[in-house]
N, C-alpha and C. Protein backbone atom coordinates (compact mmCIF):
# COMPACT_ATOMS: atom_id res chain seq x y z
N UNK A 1 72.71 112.13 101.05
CA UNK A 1 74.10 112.32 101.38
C UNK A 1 74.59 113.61 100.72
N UNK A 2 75.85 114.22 101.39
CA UNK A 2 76.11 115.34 100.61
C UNK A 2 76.76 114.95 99.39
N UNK A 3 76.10 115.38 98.38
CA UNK A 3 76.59 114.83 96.66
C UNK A 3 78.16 115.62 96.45
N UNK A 4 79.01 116.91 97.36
CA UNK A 4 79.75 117.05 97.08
C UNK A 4 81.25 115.90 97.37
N UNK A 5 80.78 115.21 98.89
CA UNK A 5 81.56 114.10 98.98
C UNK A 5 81.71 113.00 98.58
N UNK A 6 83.28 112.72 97.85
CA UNK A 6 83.80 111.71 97.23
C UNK A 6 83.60 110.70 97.68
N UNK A 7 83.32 109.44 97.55
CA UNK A 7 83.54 108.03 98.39
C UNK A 7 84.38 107.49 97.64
N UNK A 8 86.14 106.88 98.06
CA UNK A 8 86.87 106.15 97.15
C UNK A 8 86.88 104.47 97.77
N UNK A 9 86.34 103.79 97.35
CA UNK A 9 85.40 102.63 97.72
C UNK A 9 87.05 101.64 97.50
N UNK A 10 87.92 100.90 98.23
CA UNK A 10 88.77 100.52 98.09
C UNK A 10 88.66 98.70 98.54
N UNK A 11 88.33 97.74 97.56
CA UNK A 11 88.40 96.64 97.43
C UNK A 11 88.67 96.31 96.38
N UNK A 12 89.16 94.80 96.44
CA UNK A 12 89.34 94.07 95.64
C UNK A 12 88.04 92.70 94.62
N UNK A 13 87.28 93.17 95.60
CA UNK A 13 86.05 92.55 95.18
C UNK A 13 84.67 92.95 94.52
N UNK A 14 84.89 92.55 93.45
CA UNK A 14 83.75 93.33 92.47
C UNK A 14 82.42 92.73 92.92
N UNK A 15 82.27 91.81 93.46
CA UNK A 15 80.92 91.56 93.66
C UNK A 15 80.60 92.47 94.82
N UNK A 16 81.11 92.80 95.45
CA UNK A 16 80.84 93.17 97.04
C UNK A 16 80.90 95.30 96.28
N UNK A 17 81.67 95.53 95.23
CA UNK A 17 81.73 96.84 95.28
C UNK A 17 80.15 96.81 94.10
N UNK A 18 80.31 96.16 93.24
CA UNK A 18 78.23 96.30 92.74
C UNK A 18 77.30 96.65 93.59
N UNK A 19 77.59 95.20 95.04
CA UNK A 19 76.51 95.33 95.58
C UNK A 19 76.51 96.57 96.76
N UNK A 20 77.54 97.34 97.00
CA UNK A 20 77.41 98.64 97.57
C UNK A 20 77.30 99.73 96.76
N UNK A 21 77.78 99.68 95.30
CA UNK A 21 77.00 100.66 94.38
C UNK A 21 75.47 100.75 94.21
N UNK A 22 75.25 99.46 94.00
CA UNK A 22 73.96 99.25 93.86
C UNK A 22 72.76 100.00 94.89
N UNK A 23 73.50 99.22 95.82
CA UNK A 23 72.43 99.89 97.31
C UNK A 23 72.65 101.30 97.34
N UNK A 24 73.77 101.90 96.86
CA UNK A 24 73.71 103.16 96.97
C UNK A 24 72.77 104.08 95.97
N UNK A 25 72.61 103.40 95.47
CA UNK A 25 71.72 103.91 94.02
C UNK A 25 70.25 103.58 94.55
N UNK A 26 69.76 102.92 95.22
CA UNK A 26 69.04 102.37 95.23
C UNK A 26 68.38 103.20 96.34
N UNK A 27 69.59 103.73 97.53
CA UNK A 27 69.00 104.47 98.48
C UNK A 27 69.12 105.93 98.19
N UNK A 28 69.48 106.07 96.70
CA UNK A 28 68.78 107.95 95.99
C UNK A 28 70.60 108.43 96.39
N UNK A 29 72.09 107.89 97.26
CA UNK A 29 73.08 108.15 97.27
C UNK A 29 73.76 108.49 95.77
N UNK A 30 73.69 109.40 95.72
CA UNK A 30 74.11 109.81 94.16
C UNK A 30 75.93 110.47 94.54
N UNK A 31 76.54 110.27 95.13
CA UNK A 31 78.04 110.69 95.53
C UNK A 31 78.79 110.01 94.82
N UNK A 32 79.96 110.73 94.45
CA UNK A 32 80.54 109.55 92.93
C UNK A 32 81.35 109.00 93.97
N UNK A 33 81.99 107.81 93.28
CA UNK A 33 82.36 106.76 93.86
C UNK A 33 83.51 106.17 93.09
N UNK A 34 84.44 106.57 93.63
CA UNK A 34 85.91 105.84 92.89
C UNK A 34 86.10 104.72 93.33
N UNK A 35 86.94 103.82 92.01
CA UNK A 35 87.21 102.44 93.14
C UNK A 35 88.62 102.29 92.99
N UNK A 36 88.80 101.71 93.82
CA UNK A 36 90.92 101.39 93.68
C UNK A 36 90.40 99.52 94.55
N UNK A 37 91.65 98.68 93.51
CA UNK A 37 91.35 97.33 94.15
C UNK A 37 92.11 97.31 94.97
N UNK A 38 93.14 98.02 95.36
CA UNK A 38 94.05 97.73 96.64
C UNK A 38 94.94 98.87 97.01
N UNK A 39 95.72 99.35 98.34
CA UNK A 39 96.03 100.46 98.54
C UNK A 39 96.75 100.90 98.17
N UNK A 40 97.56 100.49 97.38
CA UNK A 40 98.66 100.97 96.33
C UNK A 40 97.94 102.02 95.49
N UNK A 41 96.59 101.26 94.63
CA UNK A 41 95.92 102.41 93.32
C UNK A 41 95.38 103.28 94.52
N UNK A 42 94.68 102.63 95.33
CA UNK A 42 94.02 103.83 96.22
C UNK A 42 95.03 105.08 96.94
N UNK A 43 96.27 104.69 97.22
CA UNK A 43 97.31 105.90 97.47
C UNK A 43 97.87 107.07 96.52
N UNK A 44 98.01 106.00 95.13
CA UNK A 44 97.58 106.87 93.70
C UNK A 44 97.16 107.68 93.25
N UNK A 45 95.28 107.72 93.33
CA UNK A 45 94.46 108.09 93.86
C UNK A 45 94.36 109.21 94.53
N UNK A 46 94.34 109.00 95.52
CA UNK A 46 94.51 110.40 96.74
C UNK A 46 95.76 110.97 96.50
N UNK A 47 97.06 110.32 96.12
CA UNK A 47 98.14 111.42 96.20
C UNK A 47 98.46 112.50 94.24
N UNK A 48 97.65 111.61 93.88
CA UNK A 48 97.78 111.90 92.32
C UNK A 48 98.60 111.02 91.41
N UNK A 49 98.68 110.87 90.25
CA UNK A 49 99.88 110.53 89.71
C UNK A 49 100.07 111.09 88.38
N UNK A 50 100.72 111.06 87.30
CA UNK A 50 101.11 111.53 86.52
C UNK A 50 100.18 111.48 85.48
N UNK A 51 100.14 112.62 85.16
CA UNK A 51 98.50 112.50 84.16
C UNK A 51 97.11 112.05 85.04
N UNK A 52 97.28 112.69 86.14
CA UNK A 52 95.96 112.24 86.69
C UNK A 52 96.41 113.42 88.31
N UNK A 53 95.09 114.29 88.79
CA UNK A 53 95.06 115.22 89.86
C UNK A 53 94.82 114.35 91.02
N UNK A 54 94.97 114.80 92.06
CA UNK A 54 94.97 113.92 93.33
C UNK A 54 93.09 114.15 93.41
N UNK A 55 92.62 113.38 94.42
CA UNK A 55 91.64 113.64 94.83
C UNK A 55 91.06 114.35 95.52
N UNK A 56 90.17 114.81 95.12
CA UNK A 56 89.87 116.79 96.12
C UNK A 56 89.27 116.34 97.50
N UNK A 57 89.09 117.05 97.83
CA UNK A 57 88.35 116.99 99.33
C UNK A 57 87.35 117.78 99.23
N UNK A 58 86.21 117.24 99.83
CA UNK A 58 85.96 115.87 100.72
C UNK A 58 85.78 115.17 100.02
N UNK A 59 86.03 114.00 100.96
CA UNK A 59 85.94 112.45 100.59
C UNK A 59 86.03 111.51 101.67
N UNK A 60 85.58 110.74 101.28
CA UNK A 60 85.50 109.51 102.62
C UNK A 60 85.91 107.78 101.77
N UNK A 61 86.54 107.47 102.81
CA UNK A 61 87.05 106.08 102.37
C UNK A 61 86.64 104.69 103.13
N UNK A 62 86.00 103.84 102.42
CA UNK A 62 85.34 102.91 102.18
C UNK A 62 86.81 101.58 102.26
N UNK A 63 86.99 100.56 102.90
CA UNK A 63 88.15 100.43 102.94
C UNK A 63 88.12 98.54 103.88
N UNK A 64 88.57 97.66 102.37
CA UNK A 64 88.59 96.48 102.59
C UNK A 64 89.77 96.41 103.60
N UNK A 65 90.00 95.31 104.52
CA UNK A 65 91.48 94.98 104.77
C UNK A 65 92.00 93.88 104.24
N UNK A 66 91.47 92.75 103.67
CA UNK A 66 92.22 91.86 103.04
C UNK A 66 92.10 92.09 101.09
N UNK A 67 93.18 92.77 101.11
CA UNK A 67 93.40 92.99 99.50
C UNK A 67 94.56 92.86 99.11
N UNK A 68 95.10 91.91 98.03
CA UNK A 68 96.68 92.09 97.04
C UNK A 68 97.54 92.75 97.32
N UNK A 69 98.65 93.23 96.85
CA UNK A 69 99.83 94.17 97.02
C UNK A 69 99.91 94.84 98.28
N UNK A 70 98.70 95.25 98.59
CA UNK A 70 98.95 96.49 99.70
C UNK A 70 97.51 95.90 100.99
N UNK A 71 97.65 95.71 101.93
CA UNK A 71 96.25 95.17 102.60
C UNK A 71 95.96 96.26 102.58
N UNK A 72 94.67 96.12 103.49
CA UNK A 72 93.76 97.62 104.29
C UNK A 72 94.76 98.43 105.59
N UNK A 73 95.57 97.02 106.32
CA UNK A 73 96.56 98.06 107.68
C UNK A 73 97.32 98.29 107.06
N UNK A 74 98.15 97.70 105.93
CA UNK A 74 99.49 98.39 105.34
C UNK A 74 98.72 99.86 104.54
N UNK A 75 97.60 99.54 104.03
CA UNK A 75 97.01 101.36 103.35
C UNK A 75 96.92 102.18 105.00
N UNK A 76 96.20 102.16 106.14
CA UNK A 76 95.97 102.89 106.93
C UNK A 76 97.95 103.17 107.37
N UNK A 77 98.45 102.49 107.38
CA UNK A 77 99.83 102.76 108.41
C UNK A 77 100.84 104.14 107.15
N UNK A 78 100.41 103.53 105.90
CA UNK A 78 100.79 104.86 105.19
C UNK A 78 100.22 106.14 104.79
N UNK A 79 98.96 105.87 105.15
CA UNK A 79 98.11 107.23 104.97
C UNK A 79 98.20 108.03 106.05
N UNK A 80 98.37 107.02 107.45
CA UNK A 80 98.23 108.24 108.72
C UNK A 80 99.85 108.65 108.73
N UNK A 81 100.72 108.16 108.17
CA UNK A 81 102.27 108.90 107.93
C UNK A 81 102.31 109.82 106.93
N UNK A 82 101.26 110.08 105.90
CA UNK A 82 101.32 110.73 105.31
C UNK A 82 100.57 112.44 105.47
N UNK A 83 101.68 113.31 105.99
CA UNK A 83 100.77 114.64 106.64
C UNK A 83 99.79 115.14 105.76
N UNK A 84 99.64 114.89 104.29
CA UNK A 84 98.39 115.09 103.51
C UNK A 84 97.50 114.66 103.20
N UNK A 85 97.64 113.22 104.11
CA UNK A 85 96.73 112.68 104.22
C UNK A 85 96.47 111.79 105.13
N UNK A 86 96.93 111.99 106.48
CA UNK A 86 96.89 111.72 107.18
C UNK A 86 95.40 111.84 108.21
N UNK A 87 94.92 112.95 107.74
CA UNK A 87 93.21 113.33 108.49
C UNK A 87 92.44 112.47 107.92
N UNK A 88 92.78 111.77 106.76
CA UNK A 88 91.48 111.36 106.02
C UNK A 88 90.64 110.61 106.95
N UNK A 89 89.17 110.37 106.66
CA UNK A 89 87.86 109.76 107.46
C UNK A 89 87.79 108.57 106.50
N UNK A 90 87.92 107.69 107.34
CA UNK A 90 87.82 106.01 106.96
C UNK A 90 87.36 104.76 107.63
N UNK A 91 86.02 104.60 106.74
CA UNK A 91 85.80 103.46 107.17
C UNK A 91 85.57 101.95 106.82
N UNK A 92 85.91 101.11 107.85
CA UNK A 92 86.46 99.69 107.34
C UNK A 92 85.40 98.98 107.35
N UNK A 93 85.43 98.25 106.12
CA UNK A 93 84.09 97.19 105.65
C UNK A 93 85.00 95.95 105.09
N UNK A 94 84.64 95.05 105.84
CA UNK A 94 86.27 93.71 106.02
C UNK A 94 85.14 92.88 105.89
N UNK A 95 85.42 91.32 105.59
CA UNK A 95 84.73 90.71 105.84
C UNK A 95 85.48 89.80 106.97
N UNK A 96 86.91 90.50 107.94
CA UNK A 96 87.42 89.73 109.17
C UNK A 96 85.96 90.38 109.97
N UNK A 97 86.35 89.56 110.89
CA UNK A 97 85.68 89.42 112.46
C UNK A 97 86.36 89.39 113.78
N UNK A 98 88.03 89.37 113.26
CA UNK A 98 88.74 89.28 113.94
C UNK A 98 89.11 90.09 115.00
N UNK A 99 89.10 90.11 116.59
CA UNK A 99 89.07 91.08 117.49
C UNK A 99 90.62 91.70 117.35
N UNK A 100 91.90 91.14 116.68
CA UNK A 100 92.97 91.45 116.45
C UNK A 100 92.93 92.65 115.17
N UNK A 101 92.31 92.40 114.11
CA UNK A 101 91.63 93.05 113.13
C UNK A 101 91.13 94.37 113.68
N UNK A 102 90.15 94.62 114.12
CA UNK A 102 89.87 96.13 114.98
C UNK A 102 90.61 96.91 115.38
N UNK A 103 91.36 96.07 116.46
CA UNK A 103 92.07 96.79 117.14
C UNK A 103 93.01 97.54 116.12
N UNK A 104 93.38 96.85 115.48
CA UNK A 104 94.44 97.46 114.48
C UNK A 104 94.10 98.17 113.73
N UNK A 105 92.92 98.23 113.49
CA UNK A 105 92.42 99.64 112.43
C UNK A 105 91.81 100.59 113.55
N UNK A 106 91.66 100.70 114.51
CA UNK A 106 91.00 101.45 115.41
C UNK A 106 92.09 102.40 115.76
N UNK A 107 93.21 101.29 115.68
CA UNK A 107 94.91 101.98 116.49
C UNK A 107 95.18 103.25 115.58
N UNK A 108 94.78 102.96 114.42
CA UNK A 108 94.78 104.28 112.89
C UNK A 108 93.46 104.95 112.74
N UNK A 109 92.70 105.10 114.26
CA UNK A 109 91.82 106.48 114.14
C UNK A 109 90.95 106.24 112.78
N UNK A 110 90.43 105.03 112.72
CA UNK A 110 89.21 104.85 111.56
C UNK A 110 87.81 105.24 112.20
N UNK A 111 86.82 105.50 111.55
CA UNK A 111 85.85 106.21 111.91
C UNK A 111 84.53 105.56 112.26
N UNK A 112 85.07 103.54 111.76
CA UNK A 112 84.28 103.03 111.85
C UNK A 112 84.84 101.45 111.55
N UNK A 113 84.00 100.14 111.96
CA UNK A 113 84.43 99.23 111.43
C UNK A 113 83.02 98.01 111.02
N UNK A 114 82.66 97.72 110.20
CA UNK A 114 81.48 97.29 109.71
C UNK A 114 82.23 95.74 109.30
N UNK A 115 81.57 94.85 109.77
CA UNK A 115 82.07 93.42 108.77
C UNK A 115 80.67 93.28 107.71
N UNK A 116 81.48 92.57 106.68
CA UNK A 116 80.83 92.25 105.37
C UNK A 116 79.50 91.56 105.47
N UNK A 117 79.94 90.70 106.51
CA UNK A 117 78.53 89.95 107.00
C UNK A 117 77.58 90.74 107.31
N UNK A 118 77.88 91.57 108.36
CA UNK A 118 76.54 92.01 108.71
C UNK A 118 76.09 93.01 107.44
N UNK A 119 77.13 93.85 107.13
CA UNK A 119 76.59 94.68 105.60
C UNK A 119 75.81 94.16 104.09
N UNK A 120 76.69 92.82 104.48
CA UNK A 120 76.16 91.72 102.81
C UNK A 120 74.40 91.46 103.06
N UNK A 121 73.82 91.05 104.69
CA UNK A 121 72.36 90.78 104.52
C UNK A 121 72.05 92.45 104.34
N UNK A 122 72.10 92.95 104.00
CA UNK A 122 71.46 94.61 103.48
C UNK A 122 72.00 95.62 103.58
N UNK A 123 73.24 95.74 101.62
CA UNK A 123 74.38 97.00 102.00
C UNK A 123 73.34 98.37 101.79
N UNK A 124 72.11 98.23 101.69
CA UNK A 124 71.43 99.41 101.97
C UNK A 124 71.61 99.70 103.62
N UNK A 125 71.57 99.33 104.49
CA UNK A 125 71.30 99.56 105.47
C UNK A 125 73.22 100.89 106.14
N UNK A 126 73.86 99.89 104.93
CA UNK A 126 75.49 100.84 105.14
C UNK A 126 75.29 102.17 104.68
N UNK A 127 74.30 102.02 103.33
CA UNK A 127 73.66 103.31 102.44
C UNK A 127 73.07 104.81 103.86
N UNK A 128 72.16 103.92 104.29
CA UNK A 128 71.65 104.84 105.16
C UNK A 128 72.15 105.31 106.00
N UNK A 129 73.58 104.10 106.65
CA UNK A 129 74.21 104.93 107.52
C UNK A 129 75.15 105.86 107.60
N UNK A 130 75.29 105.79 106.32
CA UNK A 130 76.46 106.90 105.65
C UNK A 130 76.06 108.32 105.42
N UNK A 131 74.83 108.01 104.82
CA UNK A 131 73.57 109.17 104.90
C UNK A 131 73.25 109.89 105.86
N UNK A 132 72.81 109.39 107.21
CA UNK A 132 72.73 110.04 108.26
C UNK A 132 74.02 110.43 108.88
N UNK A 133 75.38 110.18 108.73
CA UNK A 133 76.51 110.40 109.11
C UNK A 133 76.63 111.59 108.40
N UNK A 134 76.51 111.81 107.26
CA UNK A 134 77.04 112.46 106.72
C UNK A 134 76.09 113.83 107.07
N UNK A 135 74.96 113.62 107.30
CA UNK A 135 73.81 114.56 107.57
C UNK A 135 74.50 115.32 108.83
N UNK A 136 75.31 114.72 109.94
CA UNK A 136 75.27 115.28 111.08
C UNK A 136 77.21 115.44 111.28
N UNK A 137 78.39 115.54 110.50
CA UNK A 137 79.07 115.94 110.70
C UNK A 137 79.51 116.79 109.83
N UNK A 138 80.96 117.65 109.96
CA UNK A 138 81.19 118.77 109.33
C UNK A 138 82.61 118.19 108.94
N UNK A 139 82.78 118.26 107.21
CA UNK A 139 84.26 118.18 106.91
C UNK A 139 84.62 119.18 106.39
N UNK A 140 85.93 119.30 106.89
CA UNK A 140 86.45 120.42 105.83
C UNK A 140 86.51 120.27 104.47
N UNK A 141 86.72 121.23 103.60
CA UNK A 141 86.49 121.24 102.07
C UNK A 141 87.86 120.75 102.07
């Protein structure tokens, strides 16, 4: 993967963010990896806050929808209002299945939508596909 892009890995679930660190380590993905448990820290995050720089670009976002304070559609409905951050590349790793669920993150131009299930029997297999994604598109700095 390109080691200059950020991944800000946004769940609330520590078992599920190990086991995608893990696999990422595991598949030689050496890209640092921020975590925010819900879209509030993750807006934080990307917009900066006081005593702390926003997050540079590139970066790509990794992005639960059922989390605390802020879900995953309430984070997408303020990021794509936000003109600085509104381009960001995001993709959703939910453990819904829900065909209502999609649609609604699809409606916010996400780049992808993965359920937990199919990622949990082998988050290497998310490893690789991030890898080859990343191999074949162009972000701006």
């Amino acid at each position: 993967m390109n080691n200059s892009v950020q991944i800000l890995l946004v769940d609330d679930d520590a078992v599920d963010r190990e086991a995608i660190v893990r696999a990422f380590d595991e598949s030689g993905i050496t890209n640092p990896i921020i975590m925010a448990g819900d879209g509030i820290e993750a807006l934080a995050i990307l917009r900066g806050s006081p005593g702390r720089a926003a997050l540079q670009r590139p970066y790509m976002i990794l992005l639960d929808l059922s989390m605390p304070r802020m879900n995953g559609i309430e984070f997408l409905r303020e990021l794509r209002e936000d003109p600085q951050l509104s381009d960001s590349l995001v993709l959703v790793l939910s453990t819904s299945n829900s065909d209502e669920d999609k649609i609604a993150a699809y409606g916010f131009n996400v780049a992808g939508y993965v359920t937990k299930a199919k990622a949990a029997e082998d988050f290497s297999l998310l490893a690789r596909l991030l890898e080859v994604y990343w191999r074949l598109i162009e972000l701006p700095a």
